[in-house]
PDB file of N, CA and C in Angstrom:
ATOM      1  N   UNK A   1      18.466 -11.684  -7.335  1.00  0.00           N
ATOM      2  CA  UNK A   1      17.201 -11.839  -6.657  1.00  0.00           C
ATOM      3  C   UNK A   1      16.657 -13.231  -6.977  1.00  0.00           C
ATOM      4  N   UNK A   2      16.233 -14.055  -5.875  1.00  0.00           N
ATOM      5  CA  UNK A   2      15.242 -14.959  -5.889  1.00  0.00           C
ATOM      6  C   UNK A   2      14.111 -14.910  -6.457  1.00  0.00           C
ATOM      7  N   UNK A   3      13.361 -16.294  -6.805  1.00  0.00           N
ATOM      8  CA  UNK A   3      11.875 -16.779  -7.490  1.00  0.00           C
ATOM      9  C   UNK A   3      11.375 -15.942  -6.264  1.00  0.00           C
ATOM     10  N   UNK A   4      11.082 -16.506  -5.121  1.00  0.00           N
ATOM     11  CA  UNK A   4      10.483 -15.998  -4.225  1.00  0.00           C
ATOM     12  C   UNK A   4      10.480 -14.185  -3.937  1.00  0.00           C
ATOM     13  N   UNK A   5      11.574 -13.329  -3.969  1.00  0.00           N
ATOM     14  CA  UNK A   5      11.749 -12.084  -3.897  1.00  0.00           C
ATOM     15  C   UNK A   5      11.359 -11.619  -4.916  1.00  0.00           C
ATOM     16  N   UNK A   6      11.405 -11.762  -6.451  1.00  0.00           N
ATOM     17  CA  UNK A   6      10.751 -11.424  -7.728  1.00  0.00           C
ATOM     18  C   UNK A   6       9.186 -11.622  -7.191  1.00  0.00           C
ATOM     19  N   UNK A   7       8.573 -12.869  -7.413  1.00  0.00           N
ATOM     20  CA  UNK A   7       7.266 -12.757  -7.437  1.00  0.00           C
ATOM     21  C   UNK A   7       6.653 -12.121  -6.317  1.00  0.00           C
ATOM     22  N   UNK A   8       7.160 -11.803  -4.958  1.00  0.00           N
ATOM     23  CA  UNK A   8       6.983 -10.968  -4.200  1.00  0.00           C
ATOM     24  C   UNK A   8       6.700  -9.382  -4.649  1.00  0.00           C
ATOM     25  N   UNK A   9       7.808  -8.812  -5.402  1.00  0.00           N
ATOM     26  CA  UNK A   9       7.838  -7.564  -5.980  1.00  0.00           C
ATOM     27  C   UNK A   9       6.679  -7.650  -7.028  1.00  0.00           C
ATOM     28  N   UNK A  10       6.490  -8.834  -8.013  1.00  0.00           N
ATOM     29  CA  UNK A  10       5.585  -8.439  -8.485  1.00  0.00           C
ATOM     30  C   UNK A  10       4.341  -8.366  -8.165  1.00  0.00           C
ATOM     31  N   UNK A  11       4.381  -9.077  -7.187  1.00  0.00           N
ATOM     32  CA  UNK A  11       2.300  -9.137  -6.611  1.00  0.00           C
ATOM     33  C   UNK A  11       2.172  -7.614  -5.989  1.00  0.00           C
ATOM     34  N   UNK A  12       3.681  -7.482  -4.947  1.00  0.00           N
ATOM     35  CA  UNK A  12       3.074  -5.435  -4.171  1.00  0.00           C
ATOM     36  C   UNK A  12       2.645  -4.746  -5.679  1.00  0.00           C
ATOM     37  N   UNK A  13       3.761  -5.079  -6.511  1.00  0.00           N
ATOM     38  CA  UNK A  13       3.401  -3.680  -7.567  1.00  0.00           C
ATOM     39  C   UNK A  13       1.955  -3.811  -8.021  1.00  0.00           C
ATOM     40  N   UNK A  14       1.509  -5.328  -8.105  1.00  0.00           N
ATOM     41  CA  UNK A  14       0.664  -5.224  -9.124  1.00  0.00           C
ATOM     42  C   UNK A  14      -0.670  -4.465  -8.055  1.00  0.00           C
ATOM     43  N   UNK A  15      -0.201  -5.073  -6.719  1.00  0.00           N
ATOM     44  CA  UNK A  15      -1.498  -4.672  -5.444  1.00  0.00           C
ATOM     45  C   UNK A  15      -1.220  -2.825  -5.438  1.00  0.00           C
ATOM     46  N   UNK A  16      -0.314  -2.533  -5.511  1.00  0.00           N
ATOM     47  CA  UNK A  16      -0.158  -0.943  -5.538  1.00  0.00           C
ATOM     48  C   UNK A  16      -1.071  -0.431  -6.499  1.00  0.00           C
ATOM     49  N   UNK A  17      -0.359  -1.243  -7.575  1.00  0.00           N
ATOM     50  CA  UNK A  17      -1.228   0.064  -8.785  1.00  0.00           C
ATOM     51  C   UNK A  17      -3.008  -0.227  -8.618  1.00  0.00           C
ATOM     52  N   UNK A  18      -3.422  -1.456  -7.906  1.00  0.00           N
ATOM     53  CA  UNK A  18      -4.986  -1.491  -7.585  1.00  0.00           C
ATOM     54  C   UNK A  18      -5.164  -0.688  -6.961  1.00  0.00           C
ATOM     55  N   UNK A  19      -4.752  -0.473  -5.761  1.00  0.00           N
ATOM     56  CA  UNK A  19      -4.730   0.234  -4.367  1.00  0.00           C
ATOM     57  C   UNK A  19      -5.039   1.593  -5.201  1.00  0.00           C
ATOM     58  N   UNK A  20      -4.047   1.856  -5.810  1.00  0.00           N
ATOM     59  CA  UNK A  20      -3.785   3.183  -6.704  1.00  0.00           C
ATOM     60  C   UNK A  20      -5.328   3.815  -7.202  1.00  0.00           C
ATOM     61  N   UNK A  21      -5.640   2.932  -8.355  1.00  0.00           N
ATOM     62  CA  UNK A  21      -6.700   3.355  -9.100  1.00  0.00           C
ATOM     63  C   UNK A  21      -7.975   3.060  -8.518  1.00  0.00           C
ATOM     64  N   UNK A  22      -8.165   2.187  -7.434  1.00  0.00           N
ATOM     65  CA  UNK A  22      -9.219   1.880  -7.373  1.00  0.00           C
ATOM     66  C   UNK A  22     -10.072   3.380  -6.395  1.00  0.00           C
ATOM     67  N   UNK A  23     -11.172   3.672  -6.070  1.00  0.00           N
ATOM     68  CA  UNK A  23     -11.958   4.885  -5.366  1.00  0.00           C
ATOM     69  C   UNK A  23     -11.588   4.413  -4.095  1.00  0.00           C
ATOM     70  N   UNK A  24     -12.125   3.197  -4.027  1.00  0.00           N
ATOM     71  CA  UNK A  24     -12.225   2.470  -2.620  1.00  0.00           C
ATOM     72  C   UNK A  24     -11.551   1.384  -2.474  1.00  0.00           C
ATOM     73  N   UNK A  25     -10.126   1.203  -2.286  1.00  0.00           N
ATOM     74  CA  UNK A  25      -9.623   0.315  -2.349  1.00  0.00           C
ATOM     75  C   UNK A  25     -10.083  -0.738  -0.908  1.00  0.00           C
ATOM     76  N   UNK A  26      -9.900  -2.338  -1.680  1.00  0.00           N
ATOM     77  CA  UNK A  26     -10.156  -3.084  -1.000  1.00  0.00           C
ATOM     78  C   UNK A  26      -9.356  -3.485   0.349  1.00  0.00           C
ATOM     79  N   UNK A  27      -9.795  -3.224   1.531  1.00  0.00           N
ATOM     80  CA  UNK A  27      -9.003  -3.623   2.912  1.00  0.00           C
ATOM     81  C   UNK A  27      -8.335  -4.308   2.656  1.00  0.00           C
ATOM     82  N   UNK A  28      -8.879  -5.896   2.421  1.00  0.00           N
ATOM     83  CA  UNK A  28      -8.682  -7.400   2.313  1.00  0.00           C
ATOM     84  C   UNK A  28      -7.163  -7.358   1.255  1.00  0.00           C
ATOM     85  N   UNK A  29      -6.861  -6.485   0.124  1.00  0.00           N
ATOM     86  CA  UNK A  29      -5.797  -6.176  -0.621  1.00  0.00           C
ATOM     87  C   UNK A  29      -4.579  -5.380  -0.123  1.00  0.00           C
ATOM     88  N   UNK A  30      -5.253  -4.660   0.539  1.00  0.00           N
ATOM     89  CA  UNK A  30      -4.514  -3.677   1.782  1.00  0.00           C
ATOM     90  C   UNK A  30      -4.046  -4.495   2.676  1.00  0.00           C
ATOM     91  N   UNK A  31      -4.620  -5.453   3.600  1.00  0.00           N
ATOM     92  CA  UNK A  31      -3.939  -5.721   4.641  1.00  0.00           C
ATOM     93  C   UNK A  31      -3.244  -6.998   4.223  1.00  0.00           C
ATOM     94  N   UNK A  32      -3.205  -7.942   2.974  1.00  0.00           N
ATOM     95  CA  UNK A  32      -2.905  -8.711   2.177  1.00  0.00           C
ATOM     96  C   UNK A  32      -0.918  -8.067   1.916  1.00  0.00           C
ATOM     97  N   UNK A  33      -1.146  -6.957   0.724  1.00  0.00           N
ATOM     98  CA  UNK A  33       0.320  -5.947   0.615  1.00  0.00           C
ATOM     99  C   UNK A  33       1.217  -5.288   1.721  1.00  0.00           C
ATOM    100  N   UNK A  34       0.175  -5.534   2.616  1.00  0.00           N
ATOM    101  CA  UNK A  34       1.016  -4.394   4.103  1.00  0.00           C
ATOM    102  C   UNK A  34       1.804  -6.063   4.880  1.00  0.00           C
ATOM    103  N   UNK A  35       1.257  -7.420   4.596  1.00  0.00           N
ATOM    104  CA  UNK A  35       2.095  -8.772   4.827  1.00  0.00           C
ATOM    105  C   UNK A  35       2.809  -8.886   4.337  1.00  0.00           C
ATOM    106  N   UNK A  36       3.018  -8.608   3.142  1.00  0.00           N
ATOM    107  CA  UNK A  36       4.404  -9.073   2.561  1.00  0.00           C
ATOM    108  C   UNK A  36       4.991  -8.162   1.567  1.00  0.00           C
ATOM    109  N   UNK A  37       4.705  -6.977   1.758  1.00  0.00           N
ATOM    110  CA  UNK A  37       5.289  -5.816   0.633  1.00  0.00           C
ATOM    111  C   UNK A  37       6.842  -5.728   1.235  1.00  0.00           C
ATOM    112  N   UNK A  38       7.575  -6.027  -0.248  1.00  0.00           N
ATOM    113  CA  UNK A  38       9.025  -5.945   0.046  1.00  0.00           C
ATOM    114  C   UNK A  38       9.290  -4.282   0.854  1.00  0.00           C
ATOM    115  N   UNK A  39      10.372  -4.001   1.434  1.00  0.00           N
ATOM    116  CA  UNK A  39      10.894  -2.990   2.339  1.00  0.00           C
ATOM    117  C   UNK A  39      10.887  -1.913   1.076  1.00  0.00           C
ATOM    118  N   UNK A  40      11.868  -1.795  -0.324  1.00  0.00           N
ATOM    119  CA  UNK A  40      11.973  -1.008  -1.047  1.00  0.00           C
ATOM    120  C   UNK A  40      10.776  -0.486  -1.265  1.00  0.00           C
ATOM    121  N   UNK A  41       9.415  -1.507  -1.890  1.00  0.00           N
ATOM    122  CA  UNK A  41       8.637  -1.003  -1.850  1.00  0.00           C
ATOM    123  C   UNK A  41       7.678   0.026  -1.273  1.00  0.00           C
ATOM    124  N   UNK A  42       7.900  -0.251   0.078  1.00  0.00           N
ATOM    125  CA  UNK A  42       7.230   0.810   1.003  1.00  0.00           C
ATOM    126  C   UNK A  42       7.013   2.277   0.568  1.00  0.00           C
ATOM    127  N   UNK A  43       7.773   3.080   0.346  1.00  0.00           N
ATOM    128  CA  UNK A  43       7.761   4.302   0.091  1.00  0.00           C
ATOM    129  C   UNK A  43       6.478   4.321  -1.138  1.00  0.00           C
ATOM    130  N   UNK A  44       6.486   3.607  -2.039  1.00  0.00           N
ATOM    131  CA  UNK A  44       6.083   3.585  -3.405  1.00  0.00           C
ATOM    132  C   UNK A  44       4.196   3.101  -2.801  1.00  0.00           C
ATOM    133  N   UNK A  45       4.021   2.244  -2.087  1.00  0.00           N
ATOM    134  CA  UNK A  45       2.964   2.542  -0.912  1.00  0.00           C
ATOM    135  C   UNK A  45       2.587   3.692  -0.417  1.00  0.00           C
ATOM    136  N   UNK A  46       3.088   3.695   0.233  1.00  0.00           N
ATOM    137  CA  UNK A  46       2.859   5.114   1.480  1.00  0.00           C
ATOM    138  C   UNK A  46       2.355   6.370   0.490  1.00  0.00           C
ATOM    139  N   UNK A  47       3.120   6.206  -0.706  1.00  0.00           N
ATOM    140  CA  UNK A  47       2.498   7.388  -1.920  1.00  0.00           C
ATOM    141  C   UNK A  47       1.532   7.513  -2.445  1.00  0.00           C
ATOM    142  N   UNK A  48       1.217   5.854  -2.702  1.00  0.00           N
ATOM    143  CA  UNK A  48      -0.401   5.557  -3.371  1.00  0.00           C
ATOM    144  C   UNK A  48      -1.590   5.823  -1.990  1.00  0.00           C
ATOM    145  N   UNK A  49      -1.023   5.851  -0.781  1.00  0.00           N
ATOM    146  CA  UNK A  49      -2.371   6.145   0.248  1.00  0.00           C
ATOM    147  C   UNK A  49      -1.975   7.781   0.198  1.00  0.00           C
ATOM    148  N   UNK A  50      -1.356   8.004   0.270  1.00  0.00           N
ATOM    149  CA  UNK A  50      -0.920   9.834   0.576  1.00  0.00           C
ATOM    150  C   UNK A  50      -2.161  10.515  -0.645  1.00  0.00           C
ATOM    151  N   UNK A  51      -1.427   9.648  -1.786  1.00  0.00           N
ATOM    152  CA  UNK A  51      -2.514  10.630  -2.949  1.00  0.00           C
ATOM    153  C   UNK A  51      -3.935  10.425  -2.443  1.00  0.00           C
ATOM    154  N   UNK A  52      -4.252   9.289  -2.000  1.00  0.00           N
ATOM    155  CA  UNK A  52      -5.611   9.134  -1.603  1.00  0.00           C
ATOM    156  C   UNK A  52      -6.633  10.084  -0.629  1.00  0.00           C
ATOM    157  N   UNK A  53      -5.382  10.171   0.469  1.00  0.00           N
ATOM    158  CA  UNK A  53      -5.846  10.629   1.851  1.00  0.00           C
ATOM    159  C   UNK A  53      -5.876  12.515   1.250  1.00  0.00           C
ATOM    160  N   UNK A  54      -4.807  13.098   0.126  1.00  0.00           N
ATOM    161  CA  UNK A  54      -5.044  14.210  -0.253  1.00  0.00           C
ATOM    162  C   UNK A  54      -5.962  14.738  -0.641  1.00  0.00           C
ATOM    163  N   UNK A  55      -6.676  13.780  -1.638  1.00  0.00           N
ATOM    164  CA  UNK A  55      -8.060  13.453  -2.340  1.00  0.00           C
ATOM    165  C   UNK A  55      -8.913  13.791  -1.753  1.00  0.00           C
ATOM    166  N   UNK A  56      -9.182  13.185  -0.278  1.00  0.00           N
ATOM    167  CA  UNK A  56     -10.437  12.888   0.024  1.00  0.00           C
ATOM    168  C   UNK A  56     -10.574  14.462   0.764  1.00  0.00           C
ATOM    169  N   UNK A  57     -11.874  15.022   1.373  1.00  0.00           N
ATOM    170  CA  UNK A  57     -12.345  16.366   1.756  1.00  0.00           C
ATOM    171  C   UNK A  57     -12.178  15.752   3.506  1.00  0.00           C
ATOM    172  N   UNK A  58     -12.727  14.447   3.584  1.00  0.00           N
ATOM    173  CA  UNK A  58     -12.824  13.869   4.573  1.00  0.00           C
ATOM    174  C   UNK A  58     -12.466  12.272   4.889  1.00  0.00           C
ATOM    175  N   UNK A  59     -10.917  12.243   5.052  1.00  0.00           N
ATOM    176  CA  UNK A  59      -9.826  11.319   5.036  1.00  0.00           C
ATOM    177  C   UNK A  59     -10.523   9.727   5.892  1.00  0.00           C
ATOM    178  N   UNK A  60     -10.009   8.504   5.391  1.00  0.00           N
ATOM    179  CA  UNK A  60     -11.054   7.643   6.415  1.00  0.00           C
ATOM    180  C   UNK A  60      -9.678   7.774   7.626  1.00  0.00           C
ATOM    181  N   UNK A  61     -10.251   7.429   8.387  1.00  0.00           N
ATOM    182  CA  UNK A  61      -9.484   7.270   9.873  1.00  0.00           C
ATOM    183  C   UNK A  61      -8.585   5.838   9.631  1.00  0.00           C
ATOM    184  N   UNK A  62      -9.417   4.899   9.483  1.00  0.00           N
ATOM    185  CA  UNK A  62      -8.611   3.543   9.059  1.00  0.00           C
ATOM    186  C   UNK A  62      -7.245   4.042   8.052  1.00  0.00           C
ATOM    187  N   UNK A  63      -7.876   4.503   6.598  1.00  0.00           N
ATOM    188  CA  UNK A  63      -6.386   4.955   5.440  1.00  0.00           C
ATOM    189  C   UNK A  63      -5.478   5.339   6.527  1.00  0.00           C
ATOM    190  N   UNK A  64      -5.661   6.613   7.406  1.00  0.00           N
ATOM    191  CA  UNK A  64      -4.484   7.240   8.061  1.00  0.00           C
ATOM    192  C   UNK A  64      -3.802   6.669   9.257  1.00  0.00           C
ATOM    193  N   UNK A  65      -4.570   5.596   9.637  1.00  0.00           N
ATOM    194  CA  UNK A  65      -3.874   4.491  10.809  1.00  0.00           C
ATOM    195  C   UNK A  65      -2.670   3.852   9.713  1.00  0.00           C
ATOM    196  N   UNK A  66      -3.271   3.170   8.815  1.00  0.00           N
ATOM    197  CA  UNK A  66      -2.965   2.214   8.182  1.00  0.00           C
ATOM    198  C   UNK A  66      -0.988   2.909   7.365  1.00  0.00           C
ATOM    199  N   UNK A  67      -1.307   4.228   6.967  1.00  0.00           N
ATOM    200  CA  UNK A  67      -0.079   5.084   6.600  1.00  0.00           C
ATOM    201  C   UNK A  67       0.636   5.695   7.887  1.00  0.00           C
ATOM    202  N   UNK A  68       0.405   5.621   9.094  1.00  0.00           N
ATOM    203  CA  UNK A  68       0.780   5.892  10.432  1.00  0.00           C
ATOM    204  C   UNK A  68       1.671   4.436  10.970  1.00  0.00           C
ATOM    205  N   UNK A  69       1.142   3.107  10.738  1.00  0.00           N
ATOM    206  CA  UNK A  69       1.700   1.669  10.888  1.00  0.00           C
ATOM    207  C   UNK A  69       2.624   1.961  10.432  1.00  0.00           C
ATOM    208  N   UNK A  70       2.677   2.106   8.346  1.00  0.00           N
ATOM    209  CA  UNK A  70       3.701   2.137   7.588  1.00  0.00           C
ATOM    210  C   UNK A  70       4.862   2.961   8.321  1.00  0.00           C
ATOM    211  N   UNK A  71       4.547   4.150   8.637  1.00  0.00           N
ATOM    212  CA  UNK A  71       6.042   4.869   8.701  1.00  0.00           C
ATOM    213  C   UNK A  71       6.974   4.242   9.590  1.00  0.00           C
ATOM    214  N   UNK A  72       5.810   3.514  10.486  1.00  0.00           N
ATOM    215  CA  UNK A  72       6.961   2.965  12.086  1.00  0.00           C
ATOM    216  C   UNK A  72       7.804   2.076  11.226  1.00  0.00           C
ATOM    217  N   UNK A  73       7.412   1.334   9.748  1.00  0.00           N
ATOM    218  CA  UNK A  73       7.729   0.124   9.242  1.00  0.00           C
ATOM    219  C   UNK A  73       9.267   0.548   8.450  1.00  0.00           C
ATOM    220  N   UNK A  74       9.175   1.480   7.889  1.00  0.00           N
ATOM    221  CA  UNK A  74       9.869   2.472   6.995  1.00  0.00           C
ATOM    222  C   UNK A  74      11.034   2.554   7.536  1.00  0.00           C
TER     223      UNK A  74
END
């Protein structure tokens, strides 16, 4: 693996695990990781919005567009 493909992997992971913990994750980080999140990664995505969208009583419409994009990507 390349400089470029490494530091790639490391910015999704590090944007995942935000995405992850944060209540309300930030769009601007979201649509930032959904540009350049390596392919492997994807799945490991799609998991951190899934737990989210499980979470919520009342899912945002945007989260479930946004995991609806992903799968076409997948």
């Amino acid at each position: 693996m390349n400089d470029k493909q490494e530091a790639q992997v490391v910015l999704a992971r590090l944007l995942i695990d935000k995405i992850r913990t944060d209540h309300y994750p930030s769009s601007t980080q979201m649509d930032l990781l959904e540009g350049m999140i390596p392919r492997a990664l994807a799945s490991e995505y799609f998991d951190a919005l899934l737990e989210k969208v499980a979470a919520d009583q009342w899912p945002s419409v945007s989260m479930l567009a946004r995991m609806s994009r992903l799968t076409q990507e997948m």
